[in-house]
Protein backbone atom coordinates (compact mmCIF):
# COMPACT_ATOMS: atom_id res chain seq x y z
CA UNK A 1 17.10 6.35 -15.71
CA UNK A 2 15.11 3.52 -17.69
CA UNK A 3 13.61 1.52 -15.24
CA UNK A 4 13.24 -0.96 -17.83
CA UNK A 5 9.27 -1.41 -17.24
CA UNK A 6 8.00 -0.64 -20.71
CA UNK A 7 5.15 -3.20 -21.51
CA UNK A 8 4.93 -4.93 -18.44
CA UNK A 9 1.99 -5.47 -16.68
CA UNK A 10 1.11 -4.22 -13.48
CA UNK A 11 -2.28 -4.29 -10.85
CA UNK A 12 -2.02 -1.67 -8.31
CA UNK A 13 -5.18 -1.94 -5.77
CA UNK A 14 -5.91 1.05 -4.05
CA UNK A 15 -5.42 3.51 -6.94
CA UNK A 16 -8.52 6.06 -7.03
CA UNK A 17 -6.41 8.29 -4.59
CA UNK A 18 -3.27 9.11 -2.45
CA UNK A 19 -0.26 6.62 -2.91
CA UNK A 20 -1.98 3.97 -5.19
CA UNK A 21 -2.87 6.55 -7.58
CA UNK A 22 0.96 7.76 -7.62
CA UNK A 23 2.02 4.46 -8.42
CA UNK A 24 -0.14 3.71 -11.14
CA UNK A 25 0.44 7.16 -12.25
CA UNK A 26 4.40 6.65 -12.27
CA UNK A 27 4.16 3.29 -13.91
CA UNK A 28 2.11 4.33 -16.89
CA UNK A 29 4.53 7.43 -17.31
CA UNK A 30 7.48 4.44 -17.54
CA UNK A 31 5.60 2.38 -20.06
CA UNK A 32 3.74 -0.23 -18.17
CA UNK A 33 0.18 -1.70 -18.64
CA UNK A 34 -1.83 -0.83 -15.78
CA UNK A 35 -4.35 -2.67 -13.94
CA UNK A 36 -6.43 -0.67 -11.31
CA UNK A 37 -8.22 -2.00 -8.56
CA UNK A 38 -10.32 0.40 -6.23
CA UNK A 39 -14.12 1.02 -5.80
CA UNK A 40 -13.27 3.94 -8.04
CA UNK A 41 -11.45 4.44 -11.40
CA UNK A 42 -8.45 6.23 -10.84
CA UNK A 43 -7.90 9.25 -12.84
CA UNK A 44 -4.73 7.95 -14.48
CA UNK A 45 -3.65 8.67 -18.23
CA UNK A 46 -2.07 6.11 -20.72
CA UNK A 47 -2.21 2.11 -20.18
CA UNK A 48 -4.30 1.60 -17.62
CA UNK A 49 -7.55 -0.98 -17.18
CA UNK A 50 -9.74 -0.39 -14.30
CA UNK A 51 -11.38 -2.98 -13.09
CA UNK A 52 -14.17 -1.68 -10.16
CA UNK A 53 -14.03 -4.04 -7.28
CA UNK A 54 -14.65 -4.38 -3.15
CA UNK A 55 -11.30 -5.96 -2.26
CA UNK A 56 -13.16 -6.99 0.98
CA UNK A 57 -14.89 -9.07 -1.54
CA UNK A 58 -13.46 -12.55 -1.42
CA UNK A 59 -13.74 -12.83 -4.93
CA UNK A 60 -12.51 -9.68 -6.08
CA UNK A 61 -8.82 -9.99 -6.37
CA UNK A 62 -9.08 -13.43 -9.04
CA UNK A 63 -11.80 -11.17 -10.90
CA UNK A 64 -8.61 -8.03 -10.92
CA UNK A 65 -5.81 -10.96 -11.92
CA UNK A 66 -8.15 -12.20 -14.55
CA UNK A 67 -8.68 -9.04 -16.19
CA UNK A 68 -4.98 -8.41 -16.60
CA UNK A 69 -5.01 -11.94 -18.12
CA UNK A 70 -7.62 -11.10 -20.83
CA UNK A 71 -6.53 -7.68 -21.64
CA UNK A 72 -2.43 -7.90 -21.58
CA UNK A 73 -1.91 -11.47 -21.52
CA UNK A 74 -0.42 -11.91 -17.72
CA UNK A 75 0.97 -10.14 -14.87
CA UNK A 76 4.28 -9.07 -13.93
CA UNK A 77 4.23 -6.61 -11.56
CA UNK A 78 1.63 -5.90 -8.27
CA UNK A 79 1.38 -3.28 -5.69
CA UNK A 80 -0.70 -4.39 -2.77
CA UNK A 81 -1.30 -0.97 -1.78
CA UNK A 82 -5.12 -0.95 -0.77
CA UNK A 83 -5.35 -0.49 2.88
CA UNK A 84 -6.21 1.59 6.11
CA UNK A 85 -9.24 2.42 7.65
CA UNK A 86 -11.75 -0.24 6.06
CA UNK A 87 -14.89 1.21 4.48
CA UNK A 88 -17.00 3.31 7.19
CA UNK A 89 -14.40 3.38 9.75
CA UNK A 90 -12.34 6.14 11.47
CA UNK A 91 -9.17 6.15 12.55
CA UNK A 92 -6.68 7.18 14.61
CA UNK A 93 -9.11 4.94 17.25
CA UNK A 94 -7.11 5.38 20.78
CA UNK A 95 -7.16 2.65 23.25
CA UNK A 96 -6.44 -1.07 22.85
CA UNK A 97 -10.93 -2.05 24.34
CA UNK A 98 -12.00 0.83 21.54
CA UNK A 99 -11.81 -1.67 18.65
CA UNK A 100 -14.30 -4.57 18.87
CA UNK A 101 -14.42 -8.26 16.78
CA UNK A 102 -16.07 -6.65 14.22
CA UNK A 103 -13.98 -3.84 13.95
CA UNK A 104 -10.84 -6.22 14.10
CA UNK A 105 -12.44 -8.16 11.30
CA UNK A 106 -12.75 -5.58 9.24
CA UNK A 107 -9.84 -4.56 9.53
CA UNK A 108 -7.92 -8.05 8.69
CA UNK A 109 -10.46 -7.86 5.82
CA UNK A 110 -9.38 -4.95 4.19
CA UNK A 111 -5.22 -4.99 4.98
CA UNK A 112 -4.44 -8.81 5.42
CA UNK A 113 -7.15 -11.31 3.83
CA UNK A 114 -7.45 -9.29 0.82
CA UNK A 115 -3.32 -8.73 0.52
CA UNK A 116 -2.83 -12.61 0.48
CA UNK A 117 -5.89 -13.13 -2.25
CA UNK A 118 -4.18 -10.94 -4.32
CA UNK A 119 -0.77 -12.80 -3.97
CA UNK A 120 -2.93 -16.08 -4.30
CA UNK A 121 -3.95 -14.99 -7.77
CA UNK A 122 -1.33 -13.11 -8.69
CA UNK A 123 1.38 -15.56 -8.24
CA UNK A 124 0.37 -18.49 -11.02
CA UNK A 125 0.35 -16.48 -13.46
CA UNK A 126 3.59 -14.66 -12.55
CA UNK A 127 4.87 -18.31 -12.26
CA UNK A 128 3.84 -19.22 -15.76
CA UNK A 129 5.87 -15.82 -17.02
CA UNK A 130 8.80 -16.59 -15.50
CA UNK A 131 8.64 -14.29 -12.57
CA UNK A 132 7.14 -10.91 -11.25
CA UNK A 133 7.56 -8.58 -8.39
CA UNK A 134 5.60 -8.30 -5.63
CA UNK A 135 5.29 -5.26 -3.35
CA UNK A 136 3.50 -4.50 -0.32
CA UNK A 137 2.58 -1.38 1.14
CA UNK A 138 2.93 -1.97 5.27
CA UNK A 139 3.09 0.86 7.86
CA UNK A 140 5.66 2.06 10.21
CA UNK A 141 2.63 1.37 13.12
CA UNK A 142 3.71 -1.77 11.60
CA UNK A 143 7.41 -1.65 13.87
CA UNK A 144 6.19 0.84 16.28
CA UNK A 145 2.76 -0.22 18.03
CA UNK A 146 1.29 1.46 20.74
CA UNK A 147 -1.94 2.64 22.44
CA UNK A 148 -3.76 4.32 19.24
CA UNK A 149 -4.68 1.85 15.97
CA UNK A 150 -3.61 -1.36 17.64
CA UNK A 151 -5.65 -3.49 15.07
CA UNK A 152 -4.27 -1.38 12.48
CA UNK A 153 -0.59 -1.78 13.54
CA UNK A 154 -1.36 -6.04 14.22
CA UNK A 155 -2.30 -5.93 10.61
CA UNK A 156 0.42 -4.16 9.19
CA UNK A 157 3.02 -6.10 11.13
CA UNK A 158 1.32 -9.28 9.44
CA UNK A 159 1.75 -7.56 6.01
CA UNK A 160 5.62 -7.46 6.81
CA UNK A 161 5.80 -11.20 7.68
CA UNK A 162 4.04 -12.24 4.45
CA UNK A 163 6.34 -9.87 2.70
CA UNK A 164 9.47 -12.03 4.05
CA UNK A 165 7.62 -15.53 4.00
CA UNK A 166 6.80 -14.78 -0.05
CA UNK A 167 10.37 -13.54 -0.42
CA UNK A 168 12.07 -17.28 0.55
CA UNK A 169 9.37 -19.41 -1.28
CA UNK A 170 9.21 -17.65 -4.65
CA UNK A 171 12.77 -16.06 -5.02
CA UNK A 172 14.07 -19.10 -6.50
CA UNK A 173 11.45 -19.17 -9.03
CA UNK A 174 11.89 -15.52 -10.21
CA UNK A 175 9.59 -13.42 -8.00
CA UNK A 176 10.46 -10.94 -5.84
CA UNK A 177 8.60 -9.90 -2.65
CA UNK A 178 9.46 -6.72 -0.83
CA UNK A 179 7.61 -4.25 1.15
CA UNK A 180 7.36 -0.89 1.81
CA UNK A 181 6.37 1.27 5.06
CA UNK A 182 5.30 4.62 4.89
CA UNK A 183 5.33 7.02 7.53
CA UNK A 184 2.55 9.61 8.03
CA UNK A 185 1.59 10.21 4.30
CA UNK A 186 -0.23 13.67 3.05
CA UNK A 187 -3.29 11.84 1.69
CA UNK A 188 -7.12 11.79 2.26
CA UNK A 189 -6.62 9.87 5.33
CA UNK A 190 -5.65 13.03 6.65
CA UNK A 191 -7.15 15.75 4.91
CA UNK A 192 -10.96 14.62 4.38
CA UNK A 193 -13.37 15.71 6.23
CA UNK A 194 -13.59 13.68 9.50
CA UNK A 195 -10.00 12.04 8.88
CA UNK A 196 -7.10 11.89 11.17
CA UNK A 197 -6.20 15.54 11.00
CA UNK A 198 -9.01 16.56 12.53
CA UNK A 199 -9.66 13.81 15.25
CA UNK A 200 -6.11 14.42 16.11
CA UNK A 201 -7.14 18.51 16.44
CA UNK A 202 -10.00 17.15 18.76
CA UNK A 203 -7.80 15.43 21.30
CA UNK A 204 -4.80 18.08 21.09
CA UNK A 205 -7.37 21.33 20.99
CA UNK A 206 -5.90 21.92 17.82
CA UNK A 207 -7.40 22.69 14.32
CA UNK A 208 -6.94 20.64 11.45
CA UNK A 209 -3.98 22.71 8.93
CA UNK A 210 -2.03 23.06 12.40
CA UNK A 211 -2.06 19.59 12.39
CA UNK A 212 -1.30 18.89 9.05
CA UNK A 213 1.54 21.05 9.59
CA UNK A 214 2.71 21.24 12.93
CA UNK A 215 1.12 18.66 15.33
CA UNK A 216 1.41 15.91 13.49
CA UNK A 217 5.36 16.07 12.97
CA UNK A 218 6.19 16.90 15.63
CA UNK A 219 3.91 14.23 17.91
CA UNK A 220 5.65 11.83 15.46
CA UNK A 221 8.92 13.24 15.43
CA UNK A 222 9.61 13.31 11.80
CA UNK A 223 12.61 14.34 11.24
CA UNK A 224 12.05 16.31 7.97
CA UNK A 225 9.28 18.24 10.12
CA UNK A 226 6.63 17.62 7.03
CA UNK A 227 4.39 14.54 6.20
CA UNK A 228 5.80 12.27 3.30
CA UNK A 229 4.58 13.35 0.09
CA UNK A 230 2.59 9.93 -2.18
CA UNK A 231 4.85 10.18 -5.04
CA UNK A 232 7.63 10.27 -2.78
CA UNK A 233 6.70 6.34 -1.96
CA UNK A 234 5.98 6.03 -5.62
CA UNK A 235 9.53 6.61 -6.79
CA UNK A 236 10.68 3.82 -4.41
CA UNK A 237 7.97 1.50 -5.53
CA UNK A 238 8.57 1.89 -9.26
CA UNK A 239 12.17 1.25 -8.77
CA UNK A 240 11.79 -1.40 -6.54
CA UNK A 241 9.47 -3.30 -9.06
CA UNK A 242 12.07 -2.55 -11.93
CA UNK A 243 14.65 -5.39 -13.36
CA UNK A 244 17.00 -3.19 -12.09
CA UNK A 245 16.51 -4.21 -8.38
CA UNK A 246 16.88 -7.84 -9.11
CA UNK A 247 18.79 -8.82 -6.48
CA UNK A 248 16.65 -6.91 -4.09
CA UNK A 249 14.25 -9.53 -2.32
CA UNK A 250 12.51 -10.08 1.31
CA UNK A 251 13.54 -5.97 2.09
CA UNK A 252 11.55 -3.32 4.02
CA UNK A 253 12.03 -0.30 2.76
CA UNK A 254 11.04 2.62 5.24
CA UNK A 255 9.73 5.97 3.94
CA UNK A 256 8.86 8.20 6.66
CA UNK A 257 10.42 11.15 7.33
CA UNK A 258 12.84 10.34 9.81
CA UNK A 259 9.98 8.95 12.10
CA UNK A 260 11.22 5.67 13.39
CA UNK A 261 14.51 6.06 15.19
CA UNK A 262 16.04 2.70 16.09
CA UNK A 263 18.33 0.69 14.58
């Protein structure tokens, strides 16, 4: 299927690894321009600009916007996937005292403040091309808070509401805004060295592959007994930023294995 993106122009943040590299990965393969944002270039093949920024840096997303500006003449398309633990923390973190201001700041930082200053630069220029598509990369901890991560899930449940607030304002002027939420996701996050996998095998008396493989699936009841796979959220991206889901707007689209169960 032609998803119709050949030559537009698209900044994904987050793209040196995991699900932001998938995307930028897909969208290249389909024809776009690529814009990368991340600390790190990502190791992506065909259109792609990489523009090396702290997107806890207030002044990082206009620097990414303007880049896409000077070298393909605009943007069209962006992924707001950076996100997660901020730079130098750990998570899961269990308890609702654990996290402290700072810790809450940082974390608003990295997955709200620097979401909406991408938006904020983004948008003109979509505006001045007659439209874009915006998507944002949320959480299921996002719908389903509880004891472990609670500033993580507050500030993916604020990425949902800007999601829908974007959706109403710029729909009638050509851009669409929808978001999607990922389940547990087979990336770094859990696989590095000191990442969830193996602070979860601490607390269960586990060891890391077991919960790769076993724990974690079945602690979050995913239905498909596996974590979801990055290019898996990927596909749904690309399509969702294609023409052909113009009349899809102000839509959550959950990717997680079966793990949330309610209506």
């Amino acid at each position: 299927m032609d998803l119709q993106l050949s030559g537009r122009v698209a900044v994904v943040t987050g793209a040196s690894k995991g699900i932001g590299l998938a995307v930028a990965r897909t969208l290249a393969e389909e024809g776009a321009h690529v814009v990368t944002a991340s600390r790190t270039p990502a190791p992506v093949d065909g259109k792609v600009t990489h523009v090396a920024v702290d997107l806890m840096d207030p002044e990082a997303p206009a620097r990414v916007v303007a880049r896409a500006v000077e070298e393909f003449g605009g943007v069209d398309i962006l992924v707001n996937n950076a996100g997660g633990p901020p730079p130098g923390a750990t998570l899961p973190r269990v308890g609702f005292m654990t996290p402290d201001d700072e810790d809450w700041r940082a974390m608003f930082e990295f997955n709200v403040f620097a979401v909406v200053r991408m938006i904020r630069a983004a948008v003109p220029v979509m505006l001045e091309r007659g439209g874009g598509s915006i998507v944002n990369v949320s959480s299921t901890m996002g719908r389903q808070p509880g004891a472990m991560n609670v500033d993580y899930s507050a500030a993916k449940a604020a990425v949902l509401a800007i999601g829908k607030s974007l959706s109403e304002e710029y729909g009638p002027q050509g851009i669409r805004a929808n978001t999607v939420s990922p389940g547990p996701v087979l990336t770094d996050w859990w696989t590095r060295q000191g990442g969830a996998a193996e602070v979860i095998a601490g607390l269960a008396g586990s060891d890391k592959e077991s919960v790769i493989s076993e724990v974690a699936p079945a602690m979050m009841k995913l239905t498909t007994g596996r974590l979801v796979h990055p290019q898996e959220i990927a596909d749904a991206i690309a399509l969702l930023v294609s023409p052909r889901s113009g009349s899809t707007t102000g839509a959550e689209f959950v990717i997680d294995g079966g793990q949330l169960k309610e209506l």
